[in-house]
Protein backbone atom coordinates (compact mmCIF):
# COMPACT_ATOMS: atom_id res chain seq x y z
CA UNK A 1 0.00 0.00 0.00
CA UNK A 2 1.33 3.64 -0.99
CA UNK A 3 0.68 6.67 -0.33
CA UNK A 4 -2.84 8.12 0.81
CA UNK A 5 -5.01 5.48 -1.11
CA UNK A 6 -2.95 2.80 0.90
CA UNK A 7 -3.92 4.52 4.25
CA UNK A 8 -7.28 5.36 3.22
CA UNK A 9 -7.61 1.13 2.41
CA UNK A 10 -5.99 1.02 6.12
CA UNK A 11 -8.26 3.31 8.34
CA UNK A 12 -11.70 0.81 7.77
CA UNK A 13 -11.89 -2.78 9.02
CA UNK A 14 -13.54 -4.96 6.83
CA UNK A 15 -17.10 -4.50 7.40
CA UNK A 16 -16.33 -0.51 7.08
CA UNK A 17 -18.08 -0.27 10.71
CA UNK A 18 -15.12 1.29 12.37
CA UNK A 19 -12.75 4.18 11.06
CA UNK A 20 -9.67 5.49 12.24
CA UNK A 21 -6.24 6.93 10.54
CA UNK A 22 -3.02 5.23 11.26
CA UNK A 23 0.00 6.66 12.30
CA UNK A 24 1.37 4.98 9.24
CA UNK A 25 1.12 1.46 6.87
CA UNK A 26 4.01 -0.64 6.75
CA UNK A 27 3.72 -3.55 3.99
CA UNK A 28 6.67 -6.41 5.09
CA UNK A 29 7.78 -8.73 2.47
CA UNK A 30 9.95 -11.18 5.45
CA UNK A 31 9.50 -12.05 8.82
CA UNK A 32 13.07 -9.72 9.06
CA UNK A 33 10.65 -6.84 7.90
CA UNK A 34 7.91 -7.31 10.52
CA UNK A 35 10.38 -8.30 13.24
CA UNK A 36 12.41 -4.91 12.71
CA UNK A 37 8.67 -3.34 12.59
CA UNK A 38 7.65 -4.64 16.30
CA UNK A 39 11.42 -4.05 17.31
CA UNK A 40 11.24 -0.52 16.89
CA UNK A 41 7.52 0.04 17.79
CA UNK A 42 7.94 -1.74 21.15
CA UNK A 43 9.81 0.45 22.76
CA UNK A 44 8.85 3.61 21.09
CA UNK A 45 5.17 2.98 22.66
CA UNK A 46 3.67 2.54 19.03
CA UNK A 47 0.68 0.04 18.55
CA UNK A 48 1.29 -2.46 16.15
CA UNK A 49 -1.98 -4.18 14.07
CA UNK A 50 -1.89 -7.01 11.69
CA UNK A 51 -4.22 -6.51 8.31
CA UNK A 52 -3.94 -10.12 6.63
CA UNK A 53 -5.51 -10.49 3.13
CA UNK A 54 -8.90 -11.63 4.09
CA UNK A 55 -7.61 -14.61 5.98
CA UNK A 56 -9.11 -13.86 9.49
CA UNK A 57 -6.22 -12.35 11.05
């Protein structure tokens, strides 16, 4: 996802019941990409959210 049509996609859930704008969008292509994610987000206080591709996640 890029740019503001990626975070627009981002800010529903899937039912488009609930609405709110992330801080940002972060698309990982490795489990090195989300682990560096959730290693800098820990300790700067930042919530992390998975958004799987319709697979109940």
């Amino acid at each position: 996802m890029k740019g503001a049509s990626g975070v627009k996609e981002a800010s529903t859930d899937f039912g488009h019941i609930v609405a709110s704008s992330p801080l940002g969008v972060v698309t990982a292509r490795s489990t090195a990409d989300v682990r560096e994610l959730v290693s800098f987000a820990g300790p700067a206080g930042l919530p992390v959210s998975a958004r799987g591709a319709g697979q109940a996640l």
